[in-house]
Each structure stands twice: as structure tokens, then as C-alpha cells.
C-alpha atoms as a PDB file:
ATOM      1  CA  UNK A   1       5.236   4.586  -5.149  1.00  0.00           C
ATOM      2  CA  UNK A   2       8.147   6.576  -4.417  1.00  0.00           C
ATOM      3  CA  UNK A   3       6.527   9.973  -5.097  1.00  0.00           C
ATOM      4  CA  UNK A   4       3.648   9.167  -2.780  1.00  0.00           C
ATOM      5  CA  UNK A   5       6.288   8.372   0.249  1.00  0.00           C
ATOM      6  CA  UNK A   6       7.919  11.664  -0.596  1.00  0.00           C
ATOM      7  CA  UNK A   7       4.532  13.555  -0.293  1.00  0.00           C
ATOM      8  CA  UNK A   8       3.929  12.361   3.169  1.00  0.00           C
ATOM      9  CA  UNK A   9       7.350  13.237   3.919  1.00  0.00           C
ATOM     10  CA  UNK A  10       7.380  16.873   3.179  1.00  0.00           C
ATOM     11  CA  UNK A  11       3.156  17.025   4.238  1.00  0.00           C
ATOM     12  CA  UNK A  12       1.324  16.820   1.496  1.00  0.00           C
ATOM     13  CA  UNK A  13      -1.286  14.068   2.206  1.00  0.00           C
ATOM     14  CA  UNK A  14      -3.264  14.856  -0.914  1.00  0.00           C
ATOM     15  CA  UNK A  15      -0.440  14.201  -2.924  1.00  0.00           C
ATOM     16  CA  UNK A  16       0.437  11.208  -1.280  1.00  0.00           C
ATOM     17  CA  UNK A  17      -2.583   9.521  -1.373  1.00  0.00           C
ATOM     18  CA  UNK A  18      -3.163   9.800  -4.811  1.00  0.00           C
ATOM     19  CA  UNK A  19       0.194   8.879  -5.460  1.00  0.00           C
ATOM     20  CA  UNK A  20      -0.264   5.807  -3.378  1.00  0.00           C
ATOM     21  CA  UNK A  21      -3.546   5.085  -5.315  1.00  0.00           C
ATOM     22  CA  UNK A  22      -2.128   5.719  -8.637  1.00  0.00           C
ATOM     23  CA  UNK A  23       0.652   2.976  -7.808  1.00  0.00           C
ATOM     24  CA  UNK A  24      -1.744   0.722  -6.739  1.00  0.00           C
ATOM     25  CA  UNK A  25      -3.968   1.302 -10.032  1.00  0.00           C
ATOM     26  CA  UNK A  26      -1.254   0.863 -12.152  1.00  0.00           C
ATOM     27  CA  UNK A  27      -0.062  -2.678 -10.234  1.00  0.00           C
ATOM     28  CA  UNK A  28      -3.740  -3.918 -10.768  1.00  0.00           C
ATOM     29  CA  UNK A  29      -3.547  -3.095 -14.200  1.00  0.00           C
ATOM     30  CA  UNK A  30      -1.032  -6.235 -14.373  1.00  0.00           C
ATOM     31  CA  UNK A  31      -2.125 -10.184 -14.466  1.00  0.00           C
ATOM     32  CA  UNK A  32      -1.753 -11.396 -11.044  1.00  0.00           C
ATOM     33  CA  UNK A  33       1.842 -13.436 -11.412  1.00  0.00           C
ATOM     34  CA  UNK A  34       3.192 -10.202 -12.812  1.00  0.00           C
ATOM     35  CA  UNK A  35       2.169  -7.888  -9.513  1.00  0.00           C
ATOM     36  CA  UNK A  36       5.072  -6.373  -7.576  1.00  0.00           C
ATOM     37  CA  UNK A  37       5.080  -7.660  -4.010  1.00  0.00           C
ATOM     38  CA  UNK A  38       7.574  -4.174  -3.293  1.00  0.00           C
ATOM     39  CA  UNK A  39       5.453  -1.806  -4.742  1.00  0.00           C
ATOM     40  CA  UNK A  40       2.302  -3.136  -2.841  1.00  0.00           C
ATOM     41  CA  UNK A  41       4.055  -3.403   0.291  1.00  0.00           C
ATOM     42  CA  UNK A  42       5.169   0.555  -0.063  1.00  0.00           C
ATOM     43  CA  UNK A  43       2.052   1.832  -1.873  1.00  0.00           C
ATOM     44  CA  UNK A  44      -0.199   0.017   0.518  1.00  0.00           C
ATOM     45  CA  UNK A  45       1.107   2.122   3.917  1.00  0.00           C
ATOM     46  CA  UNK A  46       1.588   4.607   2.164  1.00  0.00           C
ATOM     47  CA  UNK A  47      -1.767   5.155   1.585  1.00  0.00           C
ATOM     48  CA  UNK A  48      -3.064   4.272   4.637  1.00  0.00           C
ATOM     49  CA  UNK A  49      -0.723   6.535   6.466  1.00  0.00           C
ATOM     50  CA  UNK A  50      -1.768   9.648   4.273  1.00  0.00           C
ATOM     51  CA  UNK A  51      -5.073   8.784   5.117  1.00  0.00           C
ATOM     52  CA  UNK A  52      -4.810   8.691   8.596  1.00  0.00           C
ATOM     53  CA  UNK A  53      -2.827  11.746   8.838  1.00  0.00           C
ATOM     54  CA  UNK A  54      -5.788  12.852   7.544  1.00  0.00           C
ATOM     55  CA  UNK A  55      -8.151  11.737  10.070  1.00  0.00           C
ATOM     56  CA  UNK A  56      -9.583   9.525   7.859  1.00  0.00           C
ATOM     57  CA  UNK A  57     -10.144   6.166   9.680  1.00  0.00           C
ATOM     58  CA  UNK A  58     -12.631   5.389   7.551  1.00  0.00           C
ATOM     59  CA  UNK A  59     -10.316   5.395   4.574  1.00  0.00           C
ATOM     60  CA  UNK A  60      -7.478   3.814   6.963  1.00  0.00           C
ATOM     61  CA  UNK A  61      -9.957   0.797   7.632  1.00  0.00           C
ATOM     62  CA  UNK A  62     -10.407   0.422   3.603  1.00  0.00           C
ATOM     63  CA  UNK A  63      -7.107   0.228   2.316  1.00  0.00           C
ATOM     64  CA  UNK A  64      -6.633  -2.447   5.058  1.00  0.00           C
ATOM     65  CA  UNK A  65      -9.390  -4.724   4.519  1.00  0.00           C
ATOM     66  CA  UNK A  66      -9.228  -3.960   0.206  1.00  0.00           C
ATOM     67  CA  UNK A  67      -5.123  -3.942  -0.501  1.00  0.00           C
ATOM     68  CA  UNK A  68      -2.981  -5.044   2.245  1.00  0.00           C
ATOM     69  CA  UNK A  69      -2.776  -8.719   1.499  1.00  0.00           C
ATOM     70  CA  UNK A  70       0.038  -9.716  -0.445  1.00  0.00           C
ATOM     71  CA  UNK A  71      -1.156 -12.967  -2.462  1.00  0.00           C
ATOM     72  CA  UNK A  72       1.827 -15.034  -3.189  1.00  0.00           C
ATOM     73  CA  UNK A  73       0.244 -18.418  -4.137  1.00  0.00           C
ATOM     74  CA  UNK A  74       0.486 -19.377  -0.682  1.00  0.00           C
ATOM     75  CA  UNK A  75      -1.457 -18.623   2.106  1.00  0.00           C
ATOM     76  CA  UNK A  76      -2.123 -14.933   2.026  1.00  0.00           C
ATOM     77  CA  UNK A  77      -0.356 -12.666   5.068  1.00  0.00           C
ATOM     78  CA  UNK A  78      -0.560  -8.945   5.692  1.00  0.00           C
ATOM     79  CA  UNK A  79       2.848  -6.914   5.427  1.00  0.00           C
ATOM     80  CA  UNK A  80       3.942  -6.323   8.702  1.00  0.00           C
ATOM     81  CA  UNK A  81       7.622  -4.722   8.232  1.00  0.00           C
ATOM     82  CA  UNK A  82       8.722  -6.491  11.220  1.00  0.00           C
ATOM     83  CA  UNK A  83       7.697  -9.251  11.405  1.00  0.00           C
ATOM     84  CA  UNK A  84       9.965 -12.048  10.039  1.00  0.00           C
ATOM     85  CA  UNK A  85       7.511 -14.697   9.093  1.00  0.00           C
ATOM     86  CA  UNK A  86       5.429 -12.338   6.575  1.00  0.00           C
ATOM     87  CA  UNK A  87       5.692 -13.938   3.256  1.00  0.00           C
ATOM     88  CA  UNK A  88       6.399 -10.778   0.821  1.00  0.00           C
ATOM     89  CA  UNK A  89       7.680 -12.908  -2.045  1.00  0.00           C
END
């Protein structure tokens, strides 16, 4: 997760996508109760930011609608960093 937000930072959007995608990979590889609300909520824009940078919308759109809700057991909510009644835990 890390190594894909340091690709975007110094431009490589190759990098960080697969980074982001590898992190993401790796947290699916774990039962459900198990998953890391942090790492999806950094993979998750990551991804979705390398993609856009890289004018793919389509790709944006997909990591939306397939990986940005955060499951807790409760009623789902997508990660919105601001917003203080997203349920990340």
C-alpha cells in the first residue's frame, strides 16, 4: 500500500497501480473479519488516482463500483476522508 502511494508521488502511475492492486490482492486473500479497513481505505484511492492520472475513467469508474466499500458488519459506506460519519472500522 505504501509503495503504490509513493509511485504516484514521484509519477510513476504504472507502478502505482499495480502496487495498489497487489495490496488489494493480497487483502482479499484474507477471510473477511481478518481484512484491513487501513489498507483498503489507502490501496483503494490509490488506485483510482493512478488510474485517473492516467486518463483512465474507465478504470476510475471500476475500482469505485468493485473495491471502495468498506464492509464492517454494518451498513456498508464508501471512504470519504472527510467525512466524519464514514464508518472505517
Amino acid at each position: 500500500m505504501s509503495t503504490g502511494t509513493t509511485a504516484l508521488l514521484i509519477g510513476d502511475l504504472a507502478q502505482a497501480e499495480a502496487e495498489a492492486r497487489h495490496a488489494l490482492a493480497l487483502l482479499g486473500q484474507r477471510p473477511q473479519e481478518e481484512q484491513s479497513a487501513h489498507v483498503r481505505a489507502s490501496a483503494v484511492p490509490d488506485l483510482a488516482h493512478a488510474r485517473l492520472l492516467a486518463d483512465d475513467v474507465d478504470g476510475v469508474a471500476e475500482s469505485n463500483a468493485q473495491d471502495l466499500w468498506i464492509s464492517t458488519g454494518r451498513t456498508p459506506r464508501a471512504y470519504l476522508p472527510d467525512d466524519p460519519l464514514t464508518d472505517i472500522v
